[in-house]
Protein backbone atom coordinates (compact mmCIF):
# COMPACT_ATOMS: atom_id res chain seq x y z
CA UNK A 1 -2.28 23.58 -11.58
CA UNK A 2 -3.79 20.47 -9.60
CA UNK A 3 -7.17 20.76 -8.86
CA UNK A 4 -6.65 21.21 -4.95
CA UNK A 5 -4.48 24.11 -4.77
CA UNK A 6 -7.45 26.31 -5.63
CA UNK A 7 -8.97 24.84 -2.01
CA UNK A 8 -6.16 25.04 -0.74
CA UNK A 9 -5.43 29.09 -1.26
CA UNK A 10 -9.29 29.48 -0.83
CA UNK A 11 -9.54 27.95 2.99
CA UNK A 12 -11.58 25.16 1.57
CA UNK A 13 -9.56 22.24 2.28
CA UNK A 14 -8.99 23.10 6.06
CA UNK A 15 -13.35 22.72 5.68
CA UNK A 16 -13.28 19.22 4.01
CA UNK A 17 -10.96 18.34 6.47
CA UNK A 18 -13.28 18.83 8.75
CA UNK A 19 -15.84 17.32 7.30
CA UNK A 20 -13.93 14.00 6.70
CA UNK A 21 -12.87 13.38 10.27
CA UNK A 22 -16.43 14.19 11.30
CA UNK A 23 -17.38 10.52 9.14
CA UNK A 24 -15.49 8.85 11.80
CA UNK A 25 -17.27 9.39 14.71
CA UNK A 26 -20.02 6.99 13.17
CA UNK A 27 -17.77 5.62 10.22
CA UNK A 28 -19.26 5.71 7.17
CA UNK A 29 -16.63 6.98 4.59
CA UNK A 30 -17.08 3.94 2.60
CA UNK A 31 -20.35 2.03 1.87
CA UNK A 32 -19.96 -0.69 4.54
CA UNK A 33 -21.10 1.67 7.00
CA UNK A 34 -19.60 0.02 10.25
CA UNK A 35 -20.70 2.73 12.49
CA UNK A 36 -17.71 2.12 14.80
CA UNK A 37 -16.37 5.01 16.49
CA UNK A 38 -12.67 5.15 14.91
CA UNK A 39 -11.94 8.76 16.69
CA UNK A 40 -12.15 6.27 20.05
CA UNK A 41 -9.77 3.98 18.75
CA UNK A 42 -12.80 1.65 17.26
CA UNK A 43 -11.92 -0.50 13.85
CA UNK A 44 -14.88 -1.90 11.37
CA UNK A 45 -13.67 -4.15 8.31
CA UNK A 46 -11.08 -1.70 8.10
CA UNK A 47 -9.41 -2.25 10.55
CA UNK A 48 -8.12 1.40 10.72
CA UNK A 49 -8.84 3.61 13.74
CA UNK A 50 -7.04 6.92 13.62
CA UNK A 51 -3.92 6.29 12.34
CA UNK A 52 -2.96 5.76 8.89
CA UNK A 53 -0.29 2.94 8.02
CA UNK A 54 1.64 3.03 5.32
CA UNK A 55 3.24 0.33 3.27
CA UNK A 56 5.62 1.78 1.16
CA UNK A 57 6.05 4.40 -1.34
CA UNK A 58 8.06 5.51 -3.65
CA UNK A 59 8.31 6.14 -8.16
CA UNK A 60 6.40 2.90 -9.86
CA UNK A 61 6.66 2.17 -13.63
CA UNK A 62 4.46 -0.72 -13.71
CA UNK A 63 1.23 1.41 -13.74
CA UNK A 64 -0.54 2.94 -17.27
CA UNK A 65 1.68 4.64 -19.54
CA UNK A 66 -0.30 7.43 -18.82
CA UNK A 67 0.65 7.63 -15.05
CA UNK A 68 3.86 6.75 -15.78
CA UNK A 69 5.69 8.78 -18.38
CA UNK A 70 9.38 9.16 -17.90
CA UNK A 71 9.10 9.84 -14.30
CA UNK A 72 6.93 7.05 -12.95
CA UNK A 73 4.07 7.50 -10.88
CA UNK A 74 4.72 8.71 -7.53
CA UNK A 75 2.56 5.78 -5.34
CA UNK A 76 1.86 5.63 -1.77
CA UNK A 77 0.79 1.83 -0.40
CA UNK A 78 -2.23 2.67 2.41
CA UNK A 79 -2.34 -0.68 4.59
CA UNK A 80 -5.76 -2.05 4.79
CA UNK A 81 -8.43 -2.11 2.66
CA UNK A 82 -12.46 -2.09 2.49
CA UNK A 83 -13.03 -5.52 0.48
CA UNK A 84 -11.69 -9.01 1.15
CA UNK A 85 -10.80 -10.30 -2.09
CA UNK A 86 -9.83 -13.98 -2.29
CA UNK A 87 -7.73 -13.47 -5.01
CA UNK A 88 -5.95 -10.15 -3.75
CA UNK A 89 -1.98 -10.42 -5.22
CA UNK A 90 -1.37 -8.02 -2.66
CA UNK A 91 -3.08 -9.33 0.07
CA UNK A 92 0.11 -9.11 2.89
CA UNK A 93 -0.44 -5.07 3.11
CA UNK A 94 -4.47 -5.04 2.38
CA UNK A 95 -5.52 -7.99 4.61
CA UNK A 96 -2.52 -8.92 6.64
CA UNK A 97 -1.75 -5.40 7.60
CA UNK A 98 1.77 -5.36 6.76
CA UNK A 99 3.16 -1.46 7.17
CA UNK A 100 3.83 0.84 9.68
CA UNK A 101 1.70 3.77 11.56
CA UNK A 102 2.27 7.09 9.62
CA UNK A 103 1.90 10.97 10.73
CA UNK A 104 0.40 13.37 8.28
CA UNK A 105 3.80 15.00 8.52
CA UNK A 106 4.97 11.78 7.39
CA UNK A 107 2.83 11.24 4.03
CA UNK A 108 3.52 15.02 3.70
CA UNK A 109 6.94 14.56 3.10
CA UNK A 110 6.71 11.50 0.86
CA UNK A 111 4.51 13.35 -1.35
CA UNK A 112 6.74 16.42 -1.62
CA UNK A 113 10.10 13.78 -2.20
CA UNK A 114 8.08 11.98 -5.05
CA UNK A 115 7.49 15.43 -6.59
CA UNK A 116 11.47 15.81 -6.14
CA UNK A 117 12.16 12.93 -7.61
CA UNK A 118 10.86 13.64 -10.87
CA UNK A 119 7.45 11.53 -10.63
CA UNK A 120 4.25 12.72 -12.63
CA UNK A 121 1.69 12.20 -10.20
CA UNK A 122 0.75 11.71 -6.27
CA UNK A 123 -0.72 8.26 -7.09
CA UNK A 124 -2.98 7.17 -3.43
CA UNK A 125 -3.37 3.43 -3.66
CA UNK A 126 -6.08 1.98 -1.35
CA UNK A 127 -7.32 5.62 0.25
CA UNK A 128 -10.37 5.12 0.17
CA UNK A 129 -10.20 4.09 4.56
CA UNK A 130 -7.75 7.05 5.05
CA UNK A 131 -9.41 9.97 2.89
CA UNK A 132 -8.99 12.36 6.39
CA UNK A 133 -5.40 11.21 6.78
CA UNK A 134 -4.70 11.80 3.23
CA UNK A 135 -6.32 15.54 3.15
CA UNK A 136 -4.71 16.73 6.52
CA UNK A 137 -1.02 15.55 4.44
CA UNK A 138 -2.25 17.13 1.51
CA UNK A 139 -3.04 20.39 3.66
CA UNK A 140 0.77 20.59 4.48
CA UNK A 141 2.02 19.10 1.46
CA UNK A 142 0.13 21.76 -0.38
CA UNK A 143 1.36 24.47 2.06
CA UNK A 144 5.18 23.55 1.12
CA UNK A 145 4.88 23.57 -2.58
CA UNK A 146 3.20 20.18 -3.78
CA UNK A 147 1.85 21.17 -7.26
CA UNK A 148 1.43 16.74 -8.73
CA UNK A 149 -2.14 15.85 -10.11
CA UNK A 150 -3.44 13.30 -7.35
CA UNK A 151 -4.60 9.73 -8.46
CA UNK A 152 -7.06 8.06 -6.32
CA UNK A 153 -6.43 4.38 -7.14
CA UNK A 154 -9.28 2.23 -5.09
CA UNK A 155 -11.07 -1.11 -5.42
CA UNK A 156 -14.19 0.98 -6.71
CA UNK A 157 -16.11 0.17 -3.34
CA UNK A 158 -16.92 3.95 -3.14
CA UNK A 159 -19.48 5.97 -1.16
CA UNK A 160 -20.79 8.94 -3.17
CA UNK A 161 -21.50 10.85 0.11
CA UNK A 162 -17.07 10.46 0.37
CA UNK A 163 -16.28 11.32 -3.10
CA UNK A 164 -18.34 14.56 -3.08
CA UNK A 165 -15.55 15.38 -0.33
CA UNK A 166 -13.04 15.08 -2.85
CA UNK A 167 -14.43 16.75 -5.84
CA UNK A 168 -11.86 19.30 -6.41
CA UNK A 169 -9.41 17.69 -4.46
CA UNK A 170 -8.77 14.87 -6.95
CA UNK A 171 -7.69 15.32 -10.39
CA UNK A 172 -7.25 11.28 -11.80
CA UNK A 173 -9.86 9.00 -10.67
CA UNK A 174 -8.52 4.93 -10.94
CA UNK A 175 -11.36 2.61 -9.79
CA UNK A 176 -11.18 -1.13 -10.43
CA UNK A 177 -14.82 -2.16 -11.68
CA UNK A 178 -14.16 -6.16 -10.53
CA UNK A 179 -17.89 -7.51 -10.79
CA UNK A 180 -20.89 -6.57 -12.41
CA UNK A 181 -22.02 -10.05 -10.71
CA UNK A 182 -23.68 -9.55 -7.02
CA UNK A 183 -23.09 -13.08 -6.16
CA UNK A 184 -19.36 -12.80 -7.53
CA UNK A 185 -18.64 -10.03 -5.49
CA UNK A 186 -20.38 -11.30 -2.13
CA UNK A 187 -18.57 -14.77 -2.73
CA UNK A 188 -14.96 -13.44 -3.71
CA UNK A 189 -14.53 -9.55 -2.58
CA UNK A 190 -17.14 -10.26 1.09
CA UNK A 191 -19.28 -7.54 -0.66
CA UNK A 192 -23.09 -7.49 -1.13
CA UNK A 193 -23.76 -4.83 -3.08
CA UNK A 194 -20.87 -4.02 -5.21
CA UNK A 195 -22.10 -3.26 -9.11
CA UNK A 196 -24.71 -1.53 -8.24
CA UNK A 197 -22.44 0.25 -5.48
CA UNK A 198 -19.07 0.91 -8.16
CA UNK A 199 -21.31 2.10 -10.76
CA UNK A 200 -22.60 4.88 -8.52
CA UNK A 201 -18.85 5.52 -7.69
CA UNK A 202 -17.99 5.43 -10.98
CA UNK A 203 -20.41 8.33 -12.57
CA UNK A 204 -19.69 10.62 -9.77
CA UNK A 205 -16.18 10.26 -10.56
CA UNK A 206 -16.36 10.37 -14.24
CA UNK A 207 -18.74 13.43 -13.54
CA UNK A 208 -16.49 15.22 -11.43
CA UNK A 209 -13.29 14.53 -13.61
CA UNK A 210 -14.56 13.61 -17.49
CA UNK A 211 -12.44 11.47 -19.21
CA UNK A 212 -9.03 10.97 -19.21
CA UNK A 213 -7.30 14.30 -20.67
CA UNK A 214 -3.28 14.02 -21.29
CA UNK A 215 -0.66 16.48 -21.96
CA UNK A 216 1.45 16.72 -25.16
CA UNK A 217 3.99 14.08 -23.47
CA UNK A 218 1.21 11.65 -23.31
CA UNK A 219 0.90 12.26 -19.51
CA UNK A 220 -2.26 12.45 -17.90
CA UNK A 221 -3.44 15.66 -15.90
CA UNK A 222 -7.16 14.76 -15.54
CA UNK A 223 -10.04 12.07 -15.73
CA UNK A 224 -11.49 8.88 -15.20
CA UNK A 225 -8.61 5.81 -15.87
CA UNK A 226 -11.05 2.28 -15.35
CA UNK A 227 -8.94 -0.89 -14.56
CA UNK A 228 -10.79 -4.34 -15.10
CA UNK A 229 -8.95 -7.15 -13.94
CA UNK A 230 -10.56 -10.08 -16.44
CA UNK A 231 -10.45 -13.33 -13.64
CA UNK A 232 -10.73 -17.08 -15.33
CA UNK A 233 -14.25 -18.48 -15.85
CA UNK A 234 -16.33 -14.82 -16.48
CA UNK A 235 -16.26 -14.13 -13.03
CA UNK A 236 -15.66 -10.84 -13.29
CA UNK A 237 -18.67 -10.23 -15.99
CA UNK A 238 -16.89 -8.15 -18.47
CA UNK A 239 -19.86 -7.79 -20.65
CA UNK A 240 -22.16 -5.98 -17.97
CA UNK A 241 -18.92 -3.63 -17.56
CA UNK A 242 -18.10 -2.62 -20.91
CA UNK A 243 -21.89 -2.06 -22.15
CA UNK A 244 -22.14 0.54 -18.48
CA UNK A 245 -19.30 2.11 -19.38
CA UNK A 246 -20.02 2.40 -23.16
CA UNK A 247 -24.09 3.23 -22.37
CA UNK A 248 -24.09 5.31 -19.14
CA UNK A 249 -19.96 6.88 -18.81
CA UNK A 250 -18.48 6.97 -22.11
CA UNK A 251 -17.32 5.50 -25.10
CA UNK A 252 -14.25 7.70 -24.34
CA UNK A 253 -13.82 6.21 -21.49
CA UNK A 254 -9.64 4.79 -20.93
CA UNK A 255 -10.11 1.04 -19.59
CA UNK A 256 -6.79 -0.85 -18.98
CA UNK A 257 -8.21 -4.57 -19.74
CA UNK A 258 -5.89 -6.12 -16.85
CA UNK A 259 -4.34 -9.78 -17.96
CA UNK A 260 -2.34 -10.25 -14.67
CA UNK A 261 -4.54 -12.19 -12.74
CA UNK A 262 -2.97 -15.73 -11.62
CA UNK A 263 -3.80 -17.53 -8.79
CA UNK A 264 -2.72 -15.91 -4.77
CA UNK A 265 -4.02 -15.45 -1.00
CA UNK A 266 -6.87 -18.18 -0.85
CA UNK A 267 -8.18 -18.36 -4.71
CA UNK A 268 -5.86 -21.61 -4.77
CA UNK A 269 -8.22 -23.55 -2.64
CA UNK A 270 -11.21 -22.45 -5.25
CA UNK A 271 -11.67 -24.20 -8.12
CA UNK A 272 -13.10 -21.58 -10.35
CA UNK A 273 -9.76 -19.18 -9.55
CA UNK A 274 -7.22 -21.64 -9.11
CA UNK A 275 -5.25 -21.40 -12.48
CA UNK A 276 -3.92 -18.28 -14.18
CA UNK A 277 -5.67 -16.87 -16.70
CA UNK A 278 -6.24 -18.43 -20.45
CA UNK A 279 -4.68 -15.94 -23.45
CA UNK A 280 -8.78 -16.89 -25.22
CA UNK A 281 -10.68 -15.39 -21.98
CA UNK A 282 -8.62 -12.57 -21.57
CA UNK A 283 -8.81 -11.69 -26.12
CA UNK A 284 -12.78 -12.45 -25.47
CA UNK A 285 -13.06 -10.03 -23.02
CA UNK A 286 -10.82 -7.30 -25.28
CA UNK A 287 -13.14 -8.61 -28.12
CA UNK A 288 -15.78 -7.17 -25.82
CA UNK A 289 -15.00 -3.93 -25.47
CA UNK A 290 -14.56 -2.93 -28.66
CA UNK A 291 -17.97 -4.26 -29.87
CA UNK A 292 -19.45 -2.01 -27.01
CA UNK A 293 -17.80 0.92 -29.08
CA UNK A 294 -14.46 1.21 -26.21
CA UNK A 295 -11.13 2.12 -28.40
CA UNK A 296 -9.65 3.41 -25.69
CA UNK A 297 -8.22 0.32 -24.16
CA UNK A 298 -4.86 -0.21 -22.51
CA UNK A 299 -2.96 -3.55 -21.13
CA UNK A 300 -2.83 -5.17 -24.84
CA UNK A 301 1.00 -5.42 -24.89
CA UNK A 302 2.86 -8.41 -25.94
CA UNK A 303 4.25 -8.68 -22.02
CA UNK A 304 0.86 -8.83 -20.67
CA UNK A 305 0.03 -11.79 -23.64
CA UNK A 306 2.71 -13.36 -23.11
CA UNK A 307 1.84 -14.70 -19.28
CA UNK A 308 -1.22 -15.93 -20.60
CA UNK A 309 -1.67 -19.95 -21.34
């Protein structure tokens, strides 16, 4: 059973709900804290008032074996996002707003025709501006037989006071931790605060969930998943990373080590990102993990290598 049908029979969710559209008023459902009135049509850094917009959606294989099994993982692209990564490789839908304004009805129905279509999961990517939008769909998803574990896959820019909404509600937690440098994260996500910020995030969640529990198939019903995308140069600190998630999560924890990163939006015009990633930075940082006591690693497969130079 997935963690939100209990709220759902007990009258909880319609309460959460509530609660989550009530962050709006004064928006502060993720730790910027714009204070713009998005029930009046107002947009912060957002840039989301009270509509959601939606991408795409539909099964994805590309994601952790975990997530995606036999059946893929059942994603839905939210437009928009919270950070301003230089270096986002999907930056057309998170900055550039590429989608199209979706009813709850809307997302309802996707969710229910990814269950139909055989996928493993409800996998949310970039909710974390839409959290009301995604619980009213869930409400009527819910009501018309959705039964898939929901992933909440964010940029780990997190607001406790949020994810308290969804304890409950979400049963696979997928935060990027992308810095455990403030001055990285100010100069390349347009975020202050953001280790000290997605560590917070990340405890709740890992409190709320545990680690990453899978089924006999392999598949995962429940728990923390950590993605790290390793950028050239150290930027993204994997040290400080792998010694909070060995000394304050767990040493159980499932990281995917990303080796994707190359070079898109505006990180060609900065030196320090403007070339993909070397095969020695990305084994350092794998190197890394394990002497911080993390076996649980994903994303060390010969087709992740093999883009490396």
């Amino acid at each position: 059973m997935a963690a939100y049908q209990k709220l759902y029979q007990s009258g909880e969710l319609e309460e959460r709900i509530r609660r989550a559209w009530a962050m709006l008023e004064s928006c502060h459902l993720c730790p910027r804290r714009c204070g713009v009135n998005r029930l009046s049509g107002e947009k912060g850094m957002c840039r989301t008032a009270t509509e959601a917009v939606v991408s795409s959606y539909g099964p994805h294989f590309g994601e952790e074996a975990p997530l995606v099994g036999t059946g893929g993982s059942g994603t839905i692209f939210f437009t928009n996002c919270n950070l301003r990564c230089m270096f986002c490789q999907n930056y057309t839908i998170s900055q550039l707003g590429q989608g199209r304004v979706t009813s709850k009805g809307e997302i309802a129905r996707m969710m229910l025709s990814l269950q139909q279509r055989g996928c493993h999961n409800i996998n949310l990517v970039t909710p974390t501006h839409v959290v009301p939008h995604i619980l009213e769909a869930l409400l009527v998803a819910a009501g018309l037989g959705l039964s898939l574990p929901l992933v909440y896959n964010c940029g780990g820019y997190e607001s406790v006071e949020t994810l308290n909404l969804l304890d409950g509600i979400v049963d696979i937690y997928m935060p990027d931790m992308k810095y455990s440098d403030e001055r990285n994260a100010r100069r390349f996500s347009g975020v202050k605060d953001y280790p000290a910020v997605n560590r917070a995030a990340v405890k709740e969640m890992h409190r709320q969930v545990g680690d990453l529990e899978l089924d006999q198939r392999g598949i995962a019903r429940r728990g923390l998943l950590i993605r790290h995308l390793i950028l050239p140069n150290g930027i993204a600190g994997t040290e400080g990373v792998v010694r909070f998630l060995a000394r304050e999560v767990s040493t159980n924890t499932y990281l995917n080590v990303m080796a994707q990163y190359y070079p898109a939006n505006r990180a060609f015009k900065i030196p320090l990102l403007s070339h993909p990633l070397m095969r020695e930075e990305f084994q350092q940082a794998v190197n890394l993990a394990k002497e911080h006591g993390l076996e649980r690693l994903d994303g060390i497969r010969p087709r992740s290598l093999a883009r490396l130079i």
